[in-house]
Each structure stands twice: as C-alpha cells, then as structure tokens.
Protein backbone atom coordinates (compact mmCIF):
# COMPACT_ATOMS: atom_id res chain seq x y z
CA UNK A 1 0.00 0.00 0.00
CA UNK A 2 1.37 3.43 -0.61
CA UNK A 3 0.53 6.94 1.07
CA UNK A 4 -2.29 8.03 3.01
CA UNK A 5 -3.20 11.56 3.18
CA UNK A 6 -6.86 12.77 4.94
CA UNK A 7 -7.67 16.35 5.17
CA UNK A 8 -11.04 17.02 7.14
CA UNK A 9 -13.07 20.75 7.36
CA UNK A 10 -15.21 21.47 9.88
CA UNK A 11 -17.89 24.25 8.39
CA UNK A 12 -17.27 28.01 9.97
CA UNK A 13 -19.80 28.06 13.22
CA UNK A 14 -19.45 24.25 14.03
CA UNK A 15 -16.70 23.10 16.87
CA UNK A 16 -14.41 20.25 16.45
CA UNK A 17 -16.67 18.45 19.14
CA UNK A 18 -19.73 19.11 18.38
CA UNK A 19 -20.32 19.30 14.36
CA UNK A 20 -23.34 18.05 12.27
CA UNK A 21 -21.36 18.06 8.80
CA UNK A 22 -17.75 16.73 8.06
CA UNK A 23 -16.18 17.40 4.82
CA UNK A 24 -13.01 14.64 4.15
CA UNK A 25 -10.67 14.12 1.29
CA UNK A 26 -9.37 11.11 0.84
CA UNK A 27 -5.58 10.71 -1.01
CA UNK A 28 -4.43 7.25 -1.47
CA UNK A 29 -1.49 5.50 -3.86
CA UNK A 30 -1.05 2.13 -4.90
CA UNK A 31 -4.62 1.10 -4.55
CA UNK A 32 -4.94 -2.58 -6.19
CA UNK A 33 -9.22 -2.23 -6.60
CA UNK A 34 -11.25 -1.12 -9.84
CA UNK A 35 -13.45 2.49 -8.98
CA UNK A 36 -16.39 1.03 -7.95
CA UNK A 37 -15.11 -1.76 -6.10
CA UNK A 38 -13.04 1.32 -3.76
CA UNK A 39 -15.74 3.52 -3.15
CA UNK A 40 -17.94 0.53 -2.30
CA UNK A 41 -15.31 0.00 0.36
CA UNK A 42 -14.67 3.53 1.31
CA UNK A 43 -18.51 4.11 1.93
CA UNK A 44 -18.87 1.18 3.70
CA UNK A 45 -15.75 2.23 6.28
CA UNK A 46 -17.52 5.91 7.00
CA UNK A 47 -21.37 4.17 6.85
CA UNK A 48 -19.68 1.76 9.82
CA UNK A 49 -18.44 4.34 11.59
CA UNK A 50 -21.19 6.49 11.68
CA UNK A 51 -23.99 3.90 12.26
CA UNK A 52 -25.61 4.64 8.90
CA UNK A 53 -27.21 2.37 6.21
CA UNK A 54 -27.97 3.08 2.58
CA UNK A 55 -30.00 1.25 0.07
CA UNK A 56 -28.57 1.13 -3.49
CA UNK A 57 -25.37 3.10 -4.65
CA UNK A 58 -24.99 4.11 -8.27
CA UNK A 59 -22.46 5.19 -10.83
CA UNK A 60 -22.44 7.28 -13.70
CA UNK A 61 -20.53 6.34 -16.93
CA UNK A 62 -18.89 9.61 -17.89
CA UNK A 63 -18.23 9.34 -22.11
CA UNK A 64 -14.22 10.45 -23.11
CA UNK A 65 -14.87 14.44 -23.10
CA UNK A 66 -16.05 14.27 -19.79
C-alpha cells in the first residue's frame, strides 16, 4: 500500500466536538481495486463508523470528453 493523506473541514460556526457536517478528502497510492469496487469500500468504512445504512449506490458512466 502506498501513502495516506486525509484532510477534514469542519464548516465556519461548528466546533471540532460538536459538528453536524464533516467534509473529508481522501488521497491514497497504490490502490490494487477497480473504482467502484473502492468507493464501495470507502462508503462502507464511513457508513460503519457512523452507524448509517444506505439502500442502493450508483455510478455514472462519464463518455471520453467528460
């Protein structure tokens, strides 16, 4: 596996204890997983860890000027 990097923003107003919306990015190198088959994981790590469920997750097939 290669480098990890995870920045995290709080919005203005909201304390680092006590915030309603969390805004992460997410760098990672030498992943060995197809796109879907990563953010399938990914969502499934924050879902976990915030006690949440969701029903269907979709992707959108961008064309080659996209």
């Amino acid at each position: 596996m290669g480098h990890v990097v995870i920045g995290e923003l709080i919005p203005k107003g909201e304390s680092f204890g006590a915030w309603s919306s969390l805004y992460a990015i997410k760098l990672e190198e030498g992943i060995a997983l197809g796109f879907e088959e990563y953010v399938s994981q990914l969502l499934a790590i924050y879902l976990n860890a915030c006690e949440l469920e969701i029903e269907r997750v979709g992707f959108i097939e961008l064309g080659e000027n996209t």
